[in-house]
N, C-alpha and C. Protein backbone atom coordinates (compact mmCIF):
# COMPACT_ATOMS: atom_id res chain seq x y z
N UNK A 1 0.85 -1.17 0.00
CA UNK A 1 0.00 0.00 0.00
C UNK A 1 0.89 1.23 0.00
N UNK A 2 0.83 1.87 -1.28
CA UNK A 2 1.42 3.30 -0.94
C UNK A 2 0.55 4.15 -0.87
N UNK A 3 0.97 5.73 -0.30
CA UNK A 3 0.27 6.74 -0.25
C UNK A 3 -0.88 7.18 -0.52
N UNK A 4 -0.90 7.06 -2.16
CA UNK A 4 -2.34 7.45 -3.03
C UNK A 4 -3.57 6.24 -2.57
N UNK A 5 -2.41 5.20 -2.84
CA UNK A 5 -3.25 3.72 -3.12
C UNK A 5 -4.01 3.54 -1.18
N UNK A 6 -3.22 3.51 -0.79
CA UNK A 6 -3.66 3.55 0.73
C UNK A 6 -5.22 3.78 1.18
N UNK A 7 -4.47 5.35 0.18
CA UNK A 7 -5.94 6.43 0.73
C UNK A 7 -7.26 6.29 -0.18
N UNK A 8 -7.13 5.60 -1.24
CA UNK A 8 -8.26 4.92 -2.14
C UNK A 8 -8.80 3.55 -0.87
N UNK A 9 -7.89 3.12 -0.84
CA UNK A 9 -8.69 1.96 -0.22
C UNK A 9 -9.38 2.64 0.96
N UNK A 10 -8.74 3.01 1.69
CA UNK A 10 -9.58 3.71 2.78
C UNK A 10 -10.77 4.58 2.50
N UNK A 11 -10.86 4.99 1.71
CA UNK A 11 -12.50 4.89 0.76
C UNK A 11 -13.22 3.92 0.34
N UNK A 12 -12.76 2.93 -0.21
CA UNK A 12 -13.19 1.65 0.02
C UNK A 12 -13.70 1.22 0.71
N UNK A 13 -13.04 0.93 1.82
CA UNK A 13 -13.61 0.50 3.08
C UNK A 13 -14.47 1.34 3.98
N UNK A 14 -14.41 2.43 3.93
CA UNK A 14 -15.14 3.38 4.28
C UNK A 14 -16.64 3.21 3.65
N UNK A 15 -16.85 2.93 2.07
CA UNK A 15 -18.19 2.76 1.54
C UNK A 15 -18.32 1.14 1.77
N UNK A 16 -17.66 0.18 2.42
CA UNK A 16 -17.97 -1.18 2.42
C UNK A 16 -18.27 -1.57 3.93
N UNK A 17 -17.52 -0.73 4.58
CA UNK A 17 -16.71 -1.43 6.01
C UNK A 17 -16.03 -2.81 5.97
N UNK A 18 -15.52 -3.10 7.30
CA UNK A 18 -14.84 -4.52 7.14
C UNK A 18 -15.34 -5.45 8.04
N UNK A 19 -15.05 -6.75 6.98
CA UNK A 19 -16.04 -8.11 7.68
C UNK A 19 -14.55 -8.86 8.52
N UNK A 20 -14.03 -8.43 8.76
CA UNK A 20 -12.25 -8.83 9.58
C UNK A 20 -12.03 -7.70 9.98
N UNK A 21 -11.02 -7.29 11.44
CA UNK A 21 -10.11 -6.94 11.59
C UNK A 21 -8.97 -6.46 10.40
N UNK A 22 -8.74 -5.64 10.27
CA UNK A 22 -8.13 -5.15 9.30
C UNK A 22 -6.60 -4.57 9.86
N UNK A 23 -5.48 -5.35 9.31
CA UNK A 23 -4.14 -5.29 10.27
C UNK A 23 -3.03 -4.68 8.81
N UNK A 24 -2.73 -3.08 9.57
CA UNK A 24 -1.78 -2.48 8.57
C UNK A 24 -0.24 -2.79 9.10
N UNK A 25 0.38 -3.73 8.43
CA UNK A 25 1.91 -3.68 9.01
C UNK A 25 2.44 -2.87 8.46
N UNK A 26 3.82 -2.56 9.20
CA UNK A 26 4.64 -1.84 8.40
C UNK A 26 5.80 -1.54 9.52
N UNK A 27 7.07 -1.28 8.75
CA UNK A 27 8.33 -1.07 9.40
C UNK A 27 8.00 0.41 10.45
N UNK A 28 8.86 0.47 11.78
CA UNK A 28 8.97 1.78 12.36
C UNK A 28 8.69 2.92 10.91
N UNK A 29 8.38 3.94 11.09
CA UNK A 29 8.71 5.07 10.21
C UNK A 29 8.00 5.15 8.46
N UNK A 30 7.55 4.25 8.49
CA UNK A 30 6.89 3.79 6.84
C UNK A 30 5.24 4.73 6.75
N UNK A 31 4.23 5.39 7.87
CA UNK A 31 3.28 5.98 7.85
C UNK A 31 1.94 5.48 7.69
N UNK A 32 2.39 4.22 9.42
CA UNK A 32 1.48 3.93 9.46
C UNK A 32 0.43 5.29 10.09
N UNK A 33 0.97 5.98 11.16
CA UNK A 33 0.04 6.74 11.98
C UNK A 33 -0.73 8.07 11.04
N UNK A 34 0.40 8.77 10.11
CA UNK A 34 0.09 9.30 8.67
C UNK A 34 -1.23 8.84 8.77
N UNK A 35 -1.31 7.50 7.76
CA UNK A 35 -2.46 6.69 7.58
C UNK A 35 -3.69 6.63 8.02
N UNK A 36 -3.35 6.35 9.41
CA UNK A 36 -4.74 6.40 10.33
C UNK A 36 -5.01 7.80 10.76
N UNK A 37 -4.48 8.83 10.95
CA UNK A 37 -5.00 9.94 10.79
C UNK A 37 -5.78 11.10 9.90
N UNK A 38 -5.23 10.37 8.57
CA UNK A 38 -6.24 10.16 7.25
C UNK A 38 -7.37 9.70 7.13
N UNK A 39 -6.68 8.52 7.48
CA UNK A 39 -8.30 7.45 7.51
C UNK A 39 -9.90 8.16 8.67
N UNK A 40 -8.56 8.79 9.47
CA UNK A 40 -9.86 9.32 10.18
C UNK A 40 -10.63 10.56 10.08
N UNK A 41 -10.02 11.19 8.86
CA UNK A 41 -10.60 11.90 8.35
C UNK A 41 -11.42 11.72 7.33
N UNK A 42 -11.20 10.77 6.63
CA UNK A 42 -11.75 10.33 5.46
C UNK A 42 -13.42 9.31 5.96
N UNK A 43 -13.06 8.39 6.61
CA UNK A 43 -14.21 8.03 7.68
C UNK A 43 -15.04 8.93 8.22
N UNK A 44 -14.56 10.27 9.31
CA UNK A 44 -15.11 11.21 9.13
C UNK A 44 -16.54 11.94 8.01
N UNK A 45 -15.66 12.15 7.00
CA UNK A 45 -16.36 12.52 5.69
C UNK A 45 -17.92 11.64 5.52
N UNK A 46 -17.01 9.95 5.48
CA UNK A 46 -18.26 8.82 5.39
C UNK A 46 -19.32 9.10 6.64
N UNK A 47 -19.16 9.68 7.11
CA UNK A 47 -20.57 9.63 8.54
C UNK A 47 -20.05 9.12 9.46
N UNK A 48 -19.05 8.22 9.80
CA UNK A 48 -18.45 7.60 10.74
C UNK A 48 -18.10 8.27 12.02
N UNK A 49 -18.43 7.64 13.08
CA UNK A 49 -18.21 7.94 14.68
C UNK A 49 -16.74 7.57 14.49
N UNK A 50 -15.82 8.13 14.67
CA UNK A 50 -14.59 7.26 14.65
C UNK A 50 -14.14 7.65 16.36
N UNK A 51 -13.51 6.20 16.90
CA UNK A 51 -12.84 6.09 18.25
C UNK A 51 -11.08 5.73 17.66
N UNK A 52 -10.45 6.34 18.18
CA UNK A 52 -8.86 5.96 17.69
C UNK A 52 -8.15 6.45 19.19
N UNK A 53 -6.84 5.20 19.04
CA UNK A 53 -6.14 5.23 19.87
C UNK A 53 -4.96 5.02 19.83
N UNK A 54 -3.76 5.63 20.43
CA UNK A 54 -2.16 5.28 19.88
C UNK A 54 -1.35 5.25 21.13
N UNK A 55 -1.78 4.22 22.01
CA UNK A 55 -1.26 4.08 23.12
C UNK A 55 -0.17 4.36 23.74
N UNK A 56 1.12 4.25 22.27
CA UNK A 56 2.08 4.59 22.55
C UNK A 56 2.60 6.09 22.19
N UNK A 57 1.95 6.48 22.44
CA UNK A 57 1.83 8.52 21.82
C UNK A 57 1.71 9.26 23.34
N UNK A 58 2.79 10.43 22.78
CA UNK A 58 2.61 11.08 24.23
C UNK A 58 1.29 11.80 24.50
N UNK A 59 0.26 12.59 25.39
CA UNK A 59 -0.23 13.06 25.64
C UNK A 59 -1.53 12.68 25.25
N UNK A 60 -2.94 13.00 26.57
CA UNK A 60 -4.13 12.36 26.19
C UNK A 60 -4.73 12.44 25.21
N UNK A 61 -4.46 13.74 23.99
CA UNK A 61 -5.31 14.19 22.90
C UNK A 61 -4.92 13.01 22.09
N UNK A 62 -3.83 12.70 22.15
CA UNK A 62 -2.85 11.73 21.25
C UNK A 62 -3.44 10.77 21.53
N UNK A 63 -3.12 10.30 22.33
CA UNK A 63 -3.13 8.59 23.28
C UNK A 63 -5.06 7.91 23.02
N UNK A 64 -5.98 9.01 23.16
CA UNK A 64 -7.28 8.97 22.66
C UNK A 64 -7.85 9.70 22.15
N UNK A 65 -8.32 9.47 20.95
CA UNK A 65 -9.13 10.56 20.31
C UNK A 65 -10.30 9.84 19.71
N UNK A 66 -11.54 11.04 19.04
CA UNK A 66 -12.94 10.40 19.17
C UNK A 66 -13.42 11.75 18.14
N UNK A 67 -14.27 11.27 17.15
CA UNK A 67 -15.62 12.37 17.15
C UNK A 67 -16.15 13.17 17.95
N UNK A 68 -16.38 14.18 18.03
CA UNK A 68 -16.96 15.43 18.73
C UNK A 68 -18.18 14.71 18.99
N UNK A 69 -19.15 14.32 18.44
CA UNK A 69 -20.52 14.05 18.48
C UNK A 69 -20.78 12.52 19.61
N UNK A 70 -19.86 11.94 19.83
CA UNK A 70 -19.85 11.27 20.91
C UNK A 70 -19.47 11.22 21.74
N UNK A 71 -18.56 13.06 22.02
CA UNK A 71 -18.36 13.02 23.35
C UNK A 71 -18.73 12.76 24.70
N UNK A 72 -19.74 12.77 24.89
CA UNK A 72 -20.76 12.44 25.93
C UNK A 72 -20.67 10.78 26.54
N UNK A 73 -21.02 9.66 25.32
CA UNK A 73 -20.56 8.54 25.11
C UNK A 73 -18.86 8.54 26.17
N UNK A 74 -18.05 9.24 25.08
CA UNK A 74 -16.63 9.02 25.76
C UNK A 74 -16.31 9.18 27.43
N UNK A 75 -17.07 10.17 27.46
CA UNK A 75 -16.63 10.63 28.82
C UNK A 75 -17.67 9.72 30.04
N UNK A 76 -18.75 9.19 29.77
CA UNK A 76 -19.21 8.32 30.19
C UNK A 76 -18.43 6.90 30.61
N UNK A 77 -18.27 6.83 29.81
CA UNK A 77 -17.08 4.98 29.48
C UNK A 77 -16.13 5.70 30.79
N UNK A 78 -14.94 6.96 30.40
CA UNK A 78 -13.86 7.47 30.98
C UNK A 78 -14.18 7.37 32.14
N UNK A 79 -15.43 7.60 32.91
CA UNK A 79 -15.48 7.54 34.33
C UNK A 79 -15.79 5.99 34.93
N UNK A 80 -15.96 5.62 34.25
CA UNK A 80 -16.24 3.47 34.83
C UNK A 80 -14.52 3.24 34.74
N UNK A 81 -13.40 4.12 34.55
CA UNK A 81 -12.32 3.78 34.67
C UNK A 81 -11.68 4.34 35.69
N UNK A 82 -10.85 3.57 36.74
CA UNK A 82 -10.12 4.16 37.51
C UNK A 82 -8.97 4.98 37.02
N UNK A 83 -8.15 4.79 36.26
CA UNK A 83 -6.71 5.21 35.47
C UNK A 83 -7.27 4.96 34.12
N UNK A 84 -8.10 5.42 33.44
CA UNK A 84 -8.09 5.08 32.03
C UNK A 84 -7.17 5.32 31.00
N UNK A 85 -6.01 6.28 31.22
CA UNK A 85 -4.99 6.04 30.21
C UNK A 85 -4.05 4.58 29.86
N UNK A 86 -4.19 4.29 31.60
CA UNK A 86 -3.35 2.89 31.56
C UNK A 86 -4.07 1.62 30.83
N UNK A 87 -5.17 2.04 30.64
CA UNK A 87 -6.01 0.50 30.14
C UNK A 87 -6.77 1.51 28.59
N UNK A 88 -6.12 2.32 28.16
CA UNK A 88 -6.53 2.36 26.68
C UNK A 88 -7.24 2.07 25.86
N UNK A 89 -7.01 0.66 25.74
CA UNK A 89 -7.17 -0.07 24.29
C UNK A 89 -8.73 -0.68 24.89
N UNK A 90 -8.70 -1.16 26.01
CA UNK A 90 -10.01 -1.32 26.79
C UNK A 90 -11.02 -0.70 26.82
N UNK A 91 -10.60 0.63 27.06
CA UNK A 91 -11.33 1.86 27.26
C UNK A 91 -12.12 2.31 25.65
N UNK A 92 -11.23 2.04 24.65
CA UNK A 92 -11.60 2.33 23.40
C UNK A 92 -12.95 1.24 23.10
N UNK A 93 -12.14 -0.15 23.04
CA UNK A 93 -13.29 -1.40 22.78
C UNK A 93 -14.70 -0.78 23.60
N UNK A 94 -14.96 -0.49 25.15
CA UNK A 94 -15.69 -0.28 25.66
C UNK A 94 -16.61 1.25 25.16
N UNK A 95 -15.77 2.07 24.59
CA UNK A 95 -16.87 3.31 23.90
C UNK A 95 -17.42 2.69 22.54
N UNK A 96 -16.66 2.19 21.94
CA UNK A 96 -17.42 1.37 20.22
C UNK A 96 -18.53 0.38 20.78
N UNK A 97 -18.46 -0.38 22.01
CA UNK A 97 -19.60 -1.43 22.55
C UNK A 97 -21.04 -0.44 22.83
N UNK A 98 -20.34 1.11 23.36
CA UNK A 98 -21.54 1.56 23.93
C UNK A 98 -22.18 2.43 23.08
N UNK A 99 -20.77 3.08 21.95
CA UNK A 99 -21.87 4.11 20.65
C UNK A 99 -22.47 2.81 19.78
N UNK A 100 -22.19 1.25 20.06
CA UNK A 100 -23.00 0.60 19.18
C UNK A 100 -24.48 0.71 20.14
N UNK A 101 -24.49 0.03 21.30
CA UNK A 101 -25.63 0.20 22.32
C UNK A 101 -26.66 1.67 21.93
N UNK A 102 -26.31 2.97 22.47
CA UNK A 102 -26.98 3.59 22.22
C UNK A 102 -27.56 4.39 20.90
N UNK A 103 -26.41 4.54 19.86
CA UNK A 103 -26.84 4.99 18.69
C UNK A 103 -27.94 4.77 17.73
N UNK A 104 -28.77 4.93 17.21
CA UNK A 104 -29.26 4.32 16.19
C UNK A 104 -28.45 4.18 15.02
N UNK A 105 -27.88 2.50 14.84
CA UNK A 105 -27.76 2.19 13.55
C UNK A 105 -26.18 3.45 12.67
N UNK A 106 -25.31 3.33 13.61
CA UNK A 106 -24.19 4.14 13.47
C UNK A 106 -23.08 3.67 12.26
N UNK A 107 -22.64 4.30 12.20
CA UNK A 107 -21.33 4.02 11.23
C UNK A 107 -20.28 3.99 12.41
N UNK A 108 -19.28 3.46 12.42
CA UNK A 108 -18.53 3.49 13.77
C UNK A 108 -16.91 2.82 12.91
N UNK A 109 -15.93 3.67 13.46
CA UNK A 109 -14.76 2.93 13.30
C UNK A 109 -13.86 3.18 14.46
N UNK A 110 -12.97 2.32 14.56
CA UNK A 110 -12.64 1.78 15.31
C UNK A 110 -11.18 1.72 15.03
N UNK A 111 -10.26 3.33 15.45
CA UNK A 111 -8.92 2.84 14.80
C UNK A 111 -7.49 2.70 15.97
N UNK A 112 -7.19 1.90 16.08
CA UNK A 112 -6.16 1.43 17.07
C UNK A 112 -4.32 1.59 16.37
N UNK A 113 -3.88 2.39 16.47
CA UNK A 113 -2.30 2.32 15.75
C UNK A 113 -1.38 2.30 16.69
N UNK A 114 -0.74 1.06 16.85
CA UNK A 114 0.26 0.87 17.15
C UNK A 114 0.09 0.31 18.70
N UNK A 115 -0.88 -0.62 18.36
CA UNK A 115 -1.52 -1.10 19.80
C UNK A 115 -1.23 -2.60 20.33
N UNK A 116 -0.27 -3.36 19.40
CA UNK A 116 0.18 -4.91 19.90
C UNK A 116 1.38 -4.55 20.57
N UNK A 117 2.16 -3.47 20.65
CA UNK A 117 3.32 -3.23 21.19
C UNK A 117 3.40 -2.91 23.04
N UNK A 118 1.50 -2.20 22.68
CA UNK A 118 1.61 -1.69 23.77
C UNK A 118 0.61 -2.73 24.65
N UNK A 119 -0.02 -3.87 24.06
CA UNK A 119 -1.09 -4.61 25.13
C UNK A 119 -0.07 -6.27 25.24
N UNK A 120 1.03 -6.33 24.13
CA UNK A 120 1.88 -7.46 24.27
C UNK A 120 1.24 -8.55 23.33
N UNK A 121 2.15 -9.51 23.46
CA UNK A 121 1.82 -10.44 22.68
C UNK A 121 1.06 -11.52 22.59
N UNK A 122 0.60 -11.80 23.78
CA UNK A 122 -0.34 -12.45 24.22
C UNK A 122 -1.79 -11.98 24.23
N UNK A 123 -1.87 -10.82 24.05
CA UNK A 123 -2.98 -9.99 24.17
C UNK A 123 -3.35 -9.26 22.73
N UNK A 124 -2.53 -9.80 21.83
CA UNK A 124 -2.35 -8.96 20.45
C UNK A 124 -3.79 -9.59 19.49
N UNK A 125 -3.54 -11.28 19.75
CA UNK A 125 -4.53 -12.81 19.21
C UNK A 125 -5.70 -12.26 19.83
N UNK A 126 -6.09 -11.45 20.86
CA UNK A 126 -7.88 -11.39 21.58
C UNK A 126 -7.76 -10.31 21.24
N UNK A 127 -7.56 -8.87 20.88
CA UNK A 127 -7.66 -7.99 20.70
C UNK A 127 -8.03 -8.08 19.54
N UNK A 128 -7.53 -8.79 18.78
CA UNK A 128 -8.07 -9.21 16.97
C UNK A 128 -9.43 -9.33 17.10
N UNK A 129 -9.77 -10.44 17.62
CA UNK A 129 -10.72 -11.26 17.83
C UNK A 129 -11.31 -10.32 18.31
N UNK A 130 -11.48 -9.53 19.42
CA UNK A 130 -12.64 -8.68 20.33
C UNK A 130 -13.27 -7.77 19.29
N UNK A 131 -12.24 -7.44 18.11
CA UNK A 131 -12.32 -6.43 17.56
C UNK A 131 -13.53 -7.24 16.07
N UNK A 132 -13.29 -8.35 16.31
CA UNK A 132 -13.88 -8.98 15.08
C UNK A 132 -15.42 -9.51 15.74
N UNK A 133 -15.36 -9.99 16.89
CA UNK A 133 -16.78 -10.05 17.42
C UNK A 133 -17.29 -8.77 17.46
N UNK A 134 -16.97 -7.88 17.60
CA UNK A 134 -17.57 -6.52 17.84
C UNK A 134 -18.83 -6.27 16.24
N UNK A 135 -17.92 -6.51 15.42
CA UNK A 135 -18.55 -6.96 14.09
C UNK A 135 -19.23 -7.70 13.69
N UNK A 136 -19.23 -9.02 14.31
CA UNK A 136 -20.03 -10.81 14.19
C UNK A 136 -21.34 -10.22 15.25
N UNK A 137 -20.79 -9.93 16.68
CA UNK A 137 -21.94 -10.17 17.44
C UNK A 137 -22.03 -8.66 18.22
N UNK A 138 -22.46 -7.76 17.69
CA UNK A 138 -22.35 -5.97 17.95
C UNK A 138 -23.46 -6.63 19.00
N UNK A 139 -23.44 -5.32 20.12
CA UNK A 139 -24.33 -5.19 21.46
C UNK A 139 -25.43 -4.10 20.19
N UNK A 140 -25.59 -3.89 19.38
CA UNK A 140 -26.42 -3.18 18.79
C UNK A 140 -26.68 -3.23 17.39
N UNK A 141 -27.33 -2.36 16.63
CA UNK A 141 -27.79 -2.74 15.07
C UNK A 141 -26.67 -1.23 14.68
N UNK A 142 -25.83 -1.54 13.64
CA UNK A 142 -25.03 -0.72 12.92
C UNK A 142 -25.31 -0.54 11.70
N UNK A 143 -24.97 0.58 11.03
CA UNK A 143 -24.60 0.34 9.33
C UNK A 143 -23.58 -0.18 8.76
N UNK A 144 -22.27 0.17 9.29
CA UNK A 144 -21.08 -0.27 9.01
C UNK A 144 -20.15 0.19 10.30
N UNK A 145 -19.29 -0.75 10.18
CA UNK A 145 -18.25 -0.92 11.17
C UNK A 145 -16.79 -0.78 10.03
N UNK A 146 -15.71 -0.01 10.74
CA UNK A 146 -14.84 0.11 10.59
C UNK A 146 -13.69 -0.61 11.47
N UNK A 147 -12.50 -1.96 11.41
CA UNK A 147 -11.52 -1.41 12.96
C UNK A 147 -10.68 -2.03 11.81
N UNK A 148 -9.70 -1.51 12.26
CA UNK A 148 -8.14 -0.91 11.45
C UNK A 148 -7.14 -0.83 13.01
N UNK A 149 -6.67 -1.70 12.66
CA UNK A 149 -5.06 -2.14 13.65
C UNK A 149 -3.90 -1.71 12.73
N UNK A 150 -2.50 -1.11 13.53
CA UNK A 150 -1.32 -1.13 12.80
C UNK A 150 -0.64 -1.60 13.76
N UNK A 151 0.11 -2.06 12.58
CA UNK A 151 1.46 -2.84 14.09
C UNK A 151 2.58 -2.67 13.06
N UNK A 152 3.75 -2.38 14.24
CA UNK A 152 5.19 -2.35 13.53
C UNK A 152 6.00 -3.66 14.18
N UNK A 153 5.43 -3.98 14.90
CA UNK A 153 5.51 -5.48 15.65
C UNK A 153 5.26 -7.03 15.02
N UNK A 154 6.80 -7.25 14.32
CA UNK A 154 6.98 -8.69 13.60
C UNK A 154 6.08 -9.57 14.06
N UNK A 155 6.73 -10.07 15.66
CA UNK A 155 6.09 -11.26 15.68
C UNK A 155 4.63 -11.05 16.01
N UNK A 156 3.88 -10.19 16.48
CA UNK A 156 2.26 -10.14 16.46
C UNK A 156 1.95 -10.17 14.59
N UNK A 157 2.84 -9.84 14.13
CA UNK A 157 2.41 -10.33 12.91
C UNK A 157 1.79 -12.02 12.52
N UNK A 158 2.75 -12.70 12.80
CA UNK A 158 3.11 -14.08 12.66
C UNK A 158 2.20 -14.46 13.41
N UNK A 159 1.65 -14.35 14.57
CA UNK A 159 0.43 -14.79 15.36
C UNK A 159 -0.40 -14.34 15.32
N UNK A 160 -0.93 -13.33 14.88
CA UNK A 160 -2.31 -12.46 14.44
C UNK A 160 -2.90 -12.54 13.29
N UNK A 161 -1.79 -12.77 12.24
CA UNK A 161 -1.59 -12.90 10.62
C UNK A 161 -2.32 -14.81 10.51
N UNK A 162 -2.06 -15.64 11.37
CA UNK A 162 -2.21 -17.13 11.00
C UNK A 162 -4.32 -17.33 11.12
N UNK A 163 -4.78 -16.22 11.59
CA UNK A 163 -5.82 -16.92 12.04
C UNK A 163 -6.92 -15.82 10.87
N UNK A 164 -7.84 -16.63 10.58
CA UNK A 164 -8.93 -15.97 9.47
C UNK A 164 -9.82 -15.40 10.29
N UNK A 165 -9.51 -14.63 10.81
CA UNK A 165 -10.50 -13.55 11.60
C UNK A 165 -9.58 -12.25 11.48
N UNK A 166 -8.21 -11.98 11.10
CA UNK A 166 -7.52 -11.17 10.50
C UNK A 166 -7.14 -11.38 9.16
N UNK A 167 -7.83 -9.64 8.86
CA UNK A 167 -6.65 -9.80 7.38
C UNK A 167 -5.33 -8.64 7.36
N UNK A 168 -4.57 -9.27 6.72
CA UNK A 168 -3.18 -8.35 7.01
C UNK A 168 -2.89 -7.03 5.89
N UNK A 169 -2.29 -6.55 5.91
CA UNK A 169 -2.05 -5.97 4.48
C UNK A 169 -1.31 -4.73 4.84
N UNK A 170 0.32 -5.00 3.90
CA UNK A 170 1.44 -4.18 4.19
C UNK A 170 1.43 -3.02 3.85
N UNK A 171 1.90 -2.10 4.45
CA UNK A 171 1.79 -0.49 4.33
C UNK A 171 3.39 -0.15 4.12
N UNK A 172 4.38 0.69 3.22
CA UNK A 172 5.36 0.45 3.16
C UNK A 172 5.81 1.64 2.32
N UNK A 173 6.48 2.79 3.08
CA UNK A 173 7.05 3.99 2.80
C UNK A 173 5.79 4.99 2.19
N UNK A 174 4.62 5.40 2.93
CA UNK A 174 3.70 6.41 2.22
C UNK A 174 4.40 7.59 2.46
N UNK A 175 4.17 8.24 1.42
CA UNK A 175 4.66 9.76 1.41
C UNK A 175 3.39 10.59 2.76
């Protein structure tokens, strides 16, 4: 996936959504986060609630970000957390469970960059999966679902990559 091509697909998927987990690899420095900050604009555009998170990013604007229009949603979830920066990726799954719950029939994406590094490797295989039931068995009725993972993390490749509830697909020097 380069640059242009990237950002076509992410229109794509934006007018399709995804029936998988959708996993962008790519080396340190190649644009993945670029990417998803696009994407979340471009999603945006599509009607999409978008929830995104970059665990490993300094500061809270960074670390979580969300649509304006579900703030309310967010800050709801934020208080059922004791430390919610430390549990992130949790915190994210848990606002997409609840703008599916209350919304009518939402567009929702769901973008996580650079999040197997930071929940480990053992936790990389259910995070797929949580992210793919969210899709199979939503707490609510949607239009389309969006979730988009990046990892610069080999071996969550190799174990995330083996199972058909992910699909992978390399991202590699976008301008």
């Amino acid at each position: 996936m380069g640059g242009g091509r990237a950002l076509s697909q992410i229109r794509e998927i934006a007018e399709e959504g995804t029936r998988l987990t959708l996993i962008v690899y790519g080396p340190e420095g190649c644009g993945k986060t670029a990417l998803f900050k696009q994407a979340w604009k471009v999603l945006e555009e599509y009607g999409y609630e978008v929830v995104y998170t970059s665990p490993l990013s300094e500061g809270e604007s960074e670390v979580l970000g969300y649509t304006p229009s579900i703030g309310d949603v967010v800050r709801e979830v934020l208080r059922l957390f004791p430390d919610p920066y430390s549990r992130v990726v949790d915190v994210a799954i848990a606002v997409a469970g609840r703008v599916l719950r209350v919304l009518r029939r939402p567009r929702l994406a769901i973008l996580m960059d650079d999040v197997f590094q930071a929940v480990g490797l053992e936790r990389a295989e259910r995070l797929a999966k949580t992210l793919l039931n969210l899709i199979e068995y939503p707490p609510g009725d949607y239009e389309s679902i969006v979730a988009l993972v990046s990892s610069s993390e080999g071996v969550t490749r190799g174990r995330v990559g083996r199972h058909s509830w992910a699909e992978m697909r390399i991202l590699w020097n976008m301008g």
